[in-house]
C-alpha atoms as a PDB file:
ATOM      1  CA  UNK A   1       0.000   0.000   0.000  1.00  0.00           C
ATOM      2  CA  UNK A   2       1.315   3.274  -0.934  1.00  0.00           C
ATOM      3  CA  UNK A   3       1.621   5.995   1.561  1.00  0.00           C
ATOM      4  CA  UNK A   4       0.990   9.712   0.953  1.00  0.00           C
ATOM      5  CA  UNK A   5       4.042  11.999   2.162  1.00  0.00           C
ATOM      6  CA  UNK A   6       2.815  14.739   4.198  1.00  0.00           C
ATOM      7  CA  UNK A   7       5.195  17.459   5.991  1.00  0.00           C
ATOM      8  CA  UNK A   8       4.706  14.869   9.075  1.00  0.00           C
ATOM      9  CA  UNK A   9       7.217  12.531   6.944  1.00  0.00           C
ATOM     10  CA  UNK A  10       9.580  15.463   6.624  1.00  0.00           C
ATOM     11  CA  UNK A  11      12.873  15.232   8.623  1.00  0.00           C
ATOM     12  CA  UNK A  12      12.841  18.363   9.937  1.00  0.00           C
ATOM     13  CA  UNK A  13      15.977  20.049  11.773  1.00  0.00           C
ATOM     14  CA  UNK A  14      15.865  20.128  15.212  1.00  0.00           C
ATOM     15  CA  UNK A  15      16.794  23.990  16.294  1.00  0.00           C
ATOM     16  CA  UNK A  16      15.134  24.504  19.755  1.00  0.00           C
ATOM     17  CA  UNK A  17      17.306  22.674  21.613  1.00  0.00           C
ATOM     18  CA  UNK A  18      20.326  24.834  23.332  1.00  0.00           C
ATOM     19  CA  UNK A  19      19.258  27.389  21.012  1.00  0.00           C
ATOM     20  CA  UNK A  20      20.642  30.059  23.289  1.00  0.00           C
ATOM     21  CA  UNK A  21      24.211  28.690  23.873  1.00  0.00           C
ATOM     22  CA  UNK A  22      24.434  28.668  19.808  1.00  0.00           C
ATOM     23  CA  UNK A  23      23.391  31.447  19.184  1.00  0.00           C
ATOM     24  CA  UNK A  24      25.988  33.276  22.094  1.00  0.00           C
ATOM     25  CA  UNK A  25      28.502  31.143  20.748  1.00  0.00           C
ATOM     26  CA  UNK A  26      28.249  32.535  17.142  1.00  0.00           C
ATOM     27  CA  UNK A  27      27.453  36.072  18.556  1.00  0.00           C
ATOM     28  CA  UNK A  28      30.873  35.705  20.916  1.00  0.00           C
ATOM     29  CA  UNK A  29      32.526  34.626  17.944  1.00  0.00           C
ATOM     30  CA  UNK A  30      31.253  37.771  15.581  1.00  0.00           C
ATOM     31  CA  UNK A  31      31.480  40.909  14.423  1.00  0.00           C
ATOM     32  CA  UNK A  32      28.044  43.566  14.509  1.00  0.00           C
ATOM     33  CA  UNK A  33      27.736  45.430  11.024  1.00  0.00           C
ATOM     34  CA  UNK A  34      25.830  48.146  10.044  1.00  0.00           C
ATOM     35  CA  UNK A  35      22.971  47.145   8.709  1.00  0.00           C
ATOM     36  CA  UNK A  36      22.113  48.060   4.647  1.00  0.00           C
ATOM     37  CA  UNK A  37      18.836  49.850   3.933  1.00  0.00           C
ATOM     38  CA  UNK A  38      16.364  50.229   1.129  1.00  0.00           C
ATOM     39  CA  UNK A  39      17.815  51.777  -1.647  1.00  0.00           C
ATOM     40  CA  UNK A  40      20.719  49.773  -1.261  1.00  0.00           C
ATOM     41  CA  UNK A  41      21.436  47.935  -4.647  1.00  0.00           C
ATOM     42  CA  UNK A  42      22.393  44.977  -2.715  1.00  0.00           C
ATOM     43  CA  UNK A  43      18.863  44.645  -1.116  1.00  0.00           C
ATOM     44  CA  UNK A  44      17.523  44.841  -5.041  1.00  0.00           C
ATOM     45  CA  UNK A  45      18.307  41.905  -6.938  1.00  0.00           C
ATOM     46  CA  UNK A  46      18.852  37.943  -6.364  1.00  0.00           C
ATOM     47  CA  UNK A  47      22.057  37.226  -4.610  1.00  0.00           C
ATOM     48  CA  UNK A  48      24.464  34.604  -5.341  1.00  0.00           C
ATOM     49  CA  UNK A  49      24.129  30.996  -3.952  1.00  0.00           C
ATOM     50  CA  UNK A  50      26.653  29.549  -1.149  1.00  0.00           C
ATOM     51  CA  UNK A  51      28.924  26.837  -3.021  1.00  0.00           C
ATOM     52  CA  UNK A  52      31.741  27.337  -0.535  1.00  0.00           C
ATOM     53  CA  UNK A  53      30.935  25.700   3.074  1.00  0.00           C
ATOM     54  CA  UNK A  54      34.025  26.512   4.698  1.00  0.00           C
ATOM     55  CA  UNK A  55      35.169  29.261   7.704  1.00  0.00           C
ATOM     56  CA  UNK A  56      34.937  32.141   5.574  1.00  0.00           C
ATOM     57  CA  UNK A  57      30.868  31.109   5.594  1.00  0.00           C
ATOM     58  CA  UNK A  58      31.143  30.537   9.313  1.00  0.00           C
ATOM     59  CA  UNK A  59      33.062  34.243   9.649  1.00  0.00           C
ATOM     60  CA  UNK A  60      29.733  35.628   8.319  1.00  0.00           C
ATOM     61  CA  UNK A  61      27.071  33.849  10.036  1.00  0.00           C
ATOM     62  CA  UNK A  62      29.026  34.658  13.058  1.00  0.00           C
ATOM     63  CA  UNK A  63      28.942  38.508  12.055  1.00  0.00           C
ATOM     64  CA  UNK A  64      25.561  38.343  10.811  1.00  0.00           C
ATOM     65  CA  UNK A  65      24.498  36.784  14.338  1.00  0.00           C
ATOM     66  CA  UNK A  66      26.196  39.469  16.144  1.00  0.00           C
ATOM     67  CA  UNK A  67      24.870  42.093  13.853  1.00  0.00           C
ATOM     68  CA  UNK A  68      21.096  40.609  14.566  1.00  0.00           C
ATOM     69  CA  UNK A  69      21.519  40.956  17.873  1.00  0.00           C
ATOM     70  CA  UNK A  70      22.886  44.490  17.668  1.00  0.00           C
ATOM     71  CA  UNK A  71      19.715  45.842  15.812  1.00  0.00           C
ATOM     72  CA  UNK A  72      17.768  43.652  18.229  1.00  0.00           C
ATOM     73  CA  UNK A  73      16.140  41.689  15.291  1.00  0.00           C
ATOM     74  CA  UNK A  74      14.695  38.204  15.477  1.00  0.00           C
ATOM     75  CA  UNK A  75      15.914  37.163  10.934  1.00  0.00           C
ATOM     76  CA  UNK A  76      18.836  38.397   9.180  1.00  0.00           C
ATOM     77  CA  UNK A  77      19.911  37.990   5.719  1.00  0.00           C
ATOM     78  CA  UNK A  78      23.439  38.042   4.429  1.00  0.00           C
ATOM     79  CA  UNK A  79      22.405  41.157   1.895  1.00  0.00           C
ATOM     80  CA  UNK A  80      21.351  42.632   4.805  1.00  0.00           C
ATOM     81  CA  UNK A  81      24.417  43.054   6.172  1.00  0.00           C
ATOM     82  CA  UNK A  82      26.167  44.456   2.691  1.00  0.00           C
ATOM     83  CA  UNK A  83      27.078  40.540   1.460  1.00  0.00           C
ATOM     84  CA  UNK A  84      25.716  38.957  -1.635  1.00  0.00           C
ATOM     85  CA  UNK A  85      25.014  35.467  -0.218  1.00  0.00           C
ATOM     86  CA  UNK A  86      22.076  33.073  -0.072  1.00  0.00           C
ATOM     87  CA  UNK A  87      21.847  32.621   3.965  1.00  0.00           C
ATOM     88  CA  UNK A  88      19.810  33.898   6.588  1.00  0.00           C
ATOM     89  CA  UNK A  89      20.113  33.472  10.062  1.00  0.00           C
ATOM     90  CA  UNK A  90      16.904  33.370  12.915  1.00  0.00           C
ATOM     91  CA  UNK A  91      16.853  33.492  16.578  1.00  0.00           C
ATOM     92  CA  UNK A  92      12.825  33.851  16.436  1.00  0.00           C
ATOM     93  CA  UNK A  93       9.604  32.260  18.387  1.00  0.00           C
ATOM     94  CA  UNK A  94       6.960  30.157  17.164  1.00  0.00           C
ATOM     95  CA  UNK A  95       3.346  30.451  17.980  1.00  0.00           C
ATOM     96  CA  UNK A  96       4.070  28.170  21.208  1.00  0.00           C
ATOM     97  CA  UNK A  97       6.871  30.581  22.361  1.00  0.00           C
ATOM     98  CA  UNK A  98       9.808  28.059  21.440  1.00  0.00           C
ATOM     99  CA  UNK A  99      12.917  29.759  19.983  1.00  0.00           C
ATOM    100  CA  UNK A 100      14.436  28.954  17.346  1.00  0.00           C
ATOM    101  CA  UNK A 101      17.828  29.351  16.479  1.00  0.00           C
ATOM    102  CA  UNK A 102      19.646  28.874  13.000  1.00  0.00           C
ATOM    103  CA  UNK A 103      21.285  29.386   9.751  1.00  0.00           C
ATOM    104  CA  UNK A 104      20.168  28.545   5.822  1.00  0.00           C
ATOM    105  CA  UNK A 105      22.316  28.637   2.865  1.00  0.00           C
ATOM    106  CA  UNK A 106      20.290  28.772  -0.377  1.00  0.00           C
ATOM    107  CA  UNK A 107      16.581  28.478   1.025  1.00  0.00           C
ATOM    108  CA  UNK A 108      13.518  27.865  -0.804  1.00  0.00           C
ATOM    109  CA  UNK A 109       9.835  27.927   0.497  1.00  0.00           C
ATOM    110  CA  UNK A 110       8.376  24.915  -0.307  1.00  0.00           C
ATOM    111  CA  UNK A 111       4.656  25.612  -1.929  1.00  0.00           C
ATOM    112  CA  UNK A 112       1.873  24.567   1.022  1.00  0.00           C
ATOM    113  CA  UNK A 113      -1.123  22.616  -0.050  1.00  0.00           C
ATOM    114  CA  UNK A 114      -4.407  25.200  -0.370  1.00  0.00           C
ATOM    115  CA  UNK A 115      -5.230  23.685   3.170  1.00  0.00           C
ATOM    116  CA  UNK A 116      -2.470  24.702   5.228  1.00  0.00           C
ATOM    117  CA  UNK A 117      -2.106  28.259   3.518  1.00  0.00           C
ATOM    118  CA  UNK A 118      -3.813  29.864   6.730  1.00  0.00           C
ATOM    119  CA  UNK A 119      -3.030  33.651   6.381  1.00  0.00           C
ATOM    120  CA  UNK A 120      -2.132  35.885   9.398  1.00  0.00           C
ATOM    121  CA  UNK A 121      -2.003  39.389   8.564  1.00  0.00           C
ATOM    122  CA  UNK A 122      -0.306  40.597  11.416  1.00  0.00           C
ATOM    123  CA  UNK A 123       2.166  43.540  11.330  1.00  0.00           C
ATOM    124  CA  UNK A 124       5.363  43.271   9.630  1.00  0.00           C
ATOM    125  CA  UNK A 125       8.571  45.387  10.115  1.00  0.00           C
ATOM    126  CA  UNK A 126      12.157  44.766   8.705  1.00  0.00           C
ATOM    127  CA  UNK A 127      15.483  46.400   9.631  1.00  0.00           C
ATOM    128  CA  UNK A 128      16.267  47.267   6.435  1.00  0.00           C
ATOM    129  CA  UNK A 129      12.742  49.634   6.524  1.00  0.00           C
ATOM    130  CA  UNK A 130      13.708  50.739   9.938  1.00  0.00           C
ATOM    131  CA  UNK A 131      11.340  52.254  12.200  1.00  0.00           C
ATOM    132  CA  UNK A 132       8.480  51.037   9.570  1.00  0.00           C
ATOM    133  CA  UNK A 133       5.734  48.668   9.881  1.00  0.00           C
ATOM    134  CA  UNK A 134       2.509  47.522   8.022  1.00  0.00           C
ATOM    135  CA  UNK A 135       0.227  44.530   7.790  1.00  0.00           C
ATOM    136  CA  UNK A 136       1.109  41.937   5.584  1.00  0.00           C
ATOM    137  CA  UNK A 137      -0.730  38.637   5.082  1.00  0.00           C
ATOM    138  CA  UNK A 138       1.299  36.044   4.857  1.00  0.00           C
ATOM    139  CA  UNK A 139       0.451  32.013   5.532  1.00  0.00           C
ATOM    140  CA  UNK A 140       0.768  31.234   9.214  1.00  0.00           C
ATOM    141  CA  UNK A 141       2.872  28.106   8.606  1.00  0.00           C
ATOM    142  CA  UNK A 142       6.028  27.588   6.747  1.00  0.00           C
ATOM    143  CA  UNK A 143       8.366  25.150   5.089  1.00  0.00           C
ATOM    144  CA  UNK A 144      12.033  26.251   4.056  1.00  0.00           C
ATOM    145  CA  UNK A 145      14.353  23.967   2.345  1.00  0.00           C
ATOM    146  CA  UNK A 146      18.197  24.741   2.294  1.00  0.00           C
ATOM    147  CA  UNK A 147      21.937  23.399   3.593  1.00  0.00           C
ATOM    148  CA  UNK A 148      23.515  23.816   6.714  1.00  0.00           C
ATOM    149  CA  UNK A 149      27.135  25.447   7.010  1.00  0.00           C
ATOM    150  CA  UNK A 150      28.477  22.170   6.294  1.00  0.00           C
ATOM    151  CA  UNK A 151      26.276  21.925   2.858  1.00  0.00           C
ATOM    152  CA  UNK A 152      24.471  18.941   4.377  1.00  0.00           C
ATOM    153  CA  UNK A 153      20.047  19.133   3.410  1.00  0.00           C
ATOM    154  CA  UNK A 154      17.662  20.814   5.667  1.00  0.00           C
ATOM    155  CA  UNK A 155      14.762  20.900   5.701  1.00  0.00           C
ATOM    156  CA  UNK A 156      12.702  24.053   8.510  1.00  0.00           C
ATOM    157  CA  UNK A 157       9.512  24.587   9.617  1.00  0.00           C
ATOM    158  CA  UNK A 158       7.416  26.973  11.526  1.00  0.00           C
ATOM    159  CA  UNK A 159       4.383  28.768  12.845  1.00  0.00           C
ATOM    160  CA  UNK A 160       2.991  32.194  13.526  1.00  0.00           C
ATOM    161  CA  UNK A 161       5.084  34.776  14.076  1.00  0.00           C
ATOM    162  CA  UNK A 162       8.882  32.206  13.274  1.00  0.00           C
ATOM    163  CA  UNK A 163       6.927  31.626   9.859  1.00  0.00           C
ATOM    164  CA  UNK A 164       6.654  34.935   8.471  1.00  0.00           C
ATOM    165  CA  UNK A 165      10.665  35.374   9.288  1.00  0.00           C
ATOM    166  CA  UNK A 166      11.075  32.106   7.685  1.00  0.00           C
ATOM    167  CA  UNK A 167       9.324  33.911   4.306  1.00  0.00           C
ATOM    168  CA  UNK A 168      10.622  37.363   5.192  1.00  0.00           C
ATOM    169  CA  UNK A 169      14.003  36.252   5.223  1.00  0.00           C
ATOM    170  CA  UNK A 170      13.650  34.114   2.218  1.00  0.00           C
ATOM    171  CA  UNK A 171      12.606  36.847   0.453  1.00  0.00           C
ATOM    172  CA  UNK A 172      15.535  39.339   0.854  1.00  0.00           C
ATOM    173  CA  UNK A 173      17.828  36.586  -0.811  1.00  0.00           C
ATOM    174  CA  UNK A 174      15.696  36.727  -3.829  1.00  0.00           C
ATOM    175  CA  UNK A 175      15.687  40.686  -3.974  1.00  0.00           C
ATOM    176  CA  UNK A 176      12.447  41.724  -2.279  1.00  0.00           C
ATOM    177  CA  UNK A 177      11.623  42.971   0.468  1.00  0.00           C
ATOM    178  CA  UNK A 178       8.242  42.968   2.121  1.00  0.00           C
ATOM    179  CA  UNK A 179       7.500  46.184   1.089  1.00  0.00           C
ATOM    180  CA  UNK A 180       7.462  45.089  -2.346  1.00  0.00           C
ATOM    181  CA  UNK A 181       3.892  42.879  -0.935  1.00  0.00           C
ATOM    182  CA  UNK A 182       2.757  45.881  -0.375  1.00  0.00           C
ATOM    183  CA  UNK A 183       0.310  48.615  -2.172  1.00  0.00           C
ATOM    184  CA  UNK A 184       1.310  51.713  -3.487  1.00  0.00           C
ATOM    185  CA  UNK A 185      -0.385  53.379  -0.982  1.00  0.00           C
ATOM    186  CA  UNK A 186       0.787  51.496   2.137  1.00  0.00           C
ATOM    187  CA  UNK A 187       4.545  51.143   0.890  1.00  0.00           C
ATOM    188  CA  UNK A 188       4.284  55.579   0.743  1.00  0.00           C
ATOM    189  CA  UNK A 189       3.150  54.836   4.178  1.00  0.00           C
ATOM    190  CA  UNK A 190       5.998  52.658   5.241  1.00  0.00           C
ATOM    191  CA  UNK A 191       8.673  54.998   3.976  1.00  0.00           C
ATOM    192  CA  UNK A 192       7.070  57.732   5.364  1.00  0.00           C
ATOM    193  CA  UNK A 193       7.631  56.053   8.975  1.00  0.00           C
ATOM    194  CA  UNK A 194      11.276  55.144   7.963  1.00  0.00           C
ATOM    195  CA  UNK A 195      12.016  58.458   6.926  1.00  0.00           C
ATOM    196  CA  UNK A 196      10.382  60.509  10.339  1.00  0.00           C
ATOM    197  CA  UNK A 197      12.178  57.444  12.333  1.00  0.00           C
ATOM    198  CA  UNK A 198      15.639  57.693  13.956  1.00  0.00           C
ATOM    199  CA  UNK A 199      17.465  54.086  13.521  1.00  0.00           C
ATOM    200  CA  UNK A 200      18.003  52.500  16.524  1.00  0.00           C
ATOM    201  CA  UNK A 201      21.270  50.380  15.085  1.00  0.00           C
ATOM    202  CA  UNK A 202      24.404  51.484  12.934  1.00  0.00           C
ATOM    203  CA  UNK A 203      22.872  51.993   9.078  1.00  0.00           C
ATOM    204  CA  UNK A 204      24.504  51.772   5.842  1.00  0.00           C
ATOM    205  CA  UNK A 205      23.743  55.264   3.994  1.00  0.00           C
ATOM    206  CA  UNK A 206      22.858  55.005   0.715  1.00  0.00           C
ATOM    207  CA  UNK A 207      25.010  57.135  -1.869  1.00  0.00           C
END
């Protein structure tokens, strides 16, 4: 008898557990850099997959941890930080108030069957649009497919508020940002809030 594969088969990584000693460890280990903002080419286009897993990619999660932490953010993606890399990093709670701690070379949301695209349309913010924040609907459950930092499959997962930075995130590899989502009139709001705002975490000008 055949059996349907549901995202209960999946072998999803395990990144609650002693998710704050890894994520102090990379912090302790890092770096904070300013952070780039919109306008930024870098924040504009697709950036380049991670084919080298090696200590130079652990140098920049480390920094990019730090640099999260720094702007007090709960995603961060490499572009984000000035680097044209496919990884993110997360230190971010789920709808059960687990956190979640971990990195993702070369991510890609996996498309969720019409049942389990539930959307929440809770307020969304990004530190690249500091000081700015709008509703955004977005499906209240995720599925992210990547590598680790050795290059090894992965395969993440997660609810509420951890799985719009799991699609936030995913996003700013592929050159948007969430303001993008939004309409014409609501993204004149957003960078109306960014631009009466005073950024609470080193920024990047833009030329």
């Amino acid at each position: 008898m055949s059996q349907q594969h549901t995202e209960q088969d999946l072998d999803f990584v395990d990144d609650a557990t002693d998710a704050e000693a890894r994520e102090s460890a990379h912090r302790e280990r890092g770096t904070a850099r300013p952070i780039t903002v919109v306008g930024n080419p870098v924040l504009h286009r697709e950036c380049k997959d991670v084919t080298e897993f090696d200590d130079a990619l652990i140098a920049l999660v480390d920094d990019m941890f730090a640099s999260q932490r720094a702007a007090e953010g709960v995603g961060l993606a490499a572009n984000q930080i000035g680097v044209d890399l496919k990884v993110f990093v997360y230190d971010c709670g789920d709808d059960e108030d687990v956190r979640h701690v971990g990195a993702v070379c070369n991510p890609v949301l996996v498309e969720l069957p019409a049942d389990r695209r539930h959307l929440d349309d809770s307020n969304e913010g990004c530190l690249s649009v500091p000081g700015a924040y709008m509703e955004l609907a977005r499906p209240d459950y995720a599925i992210v497919r990547g590598q680790d930092l050795q290059g090894n499959p992965i395969t993440v997962q997660g609810t509420g508020y951890f799985a719009r930075c799991l699609q936030h995130e995913t996003d700013h590899l592929y050159g948007r940002l969430y303001i993008d989502r939004l309409s014409k009139r609501e993204r004149k709001d957003v960078m109306r809030q960014m631009a009466e705002a005073t950024p609470k975490f080193e920024t990047v000008p833009n030329d």
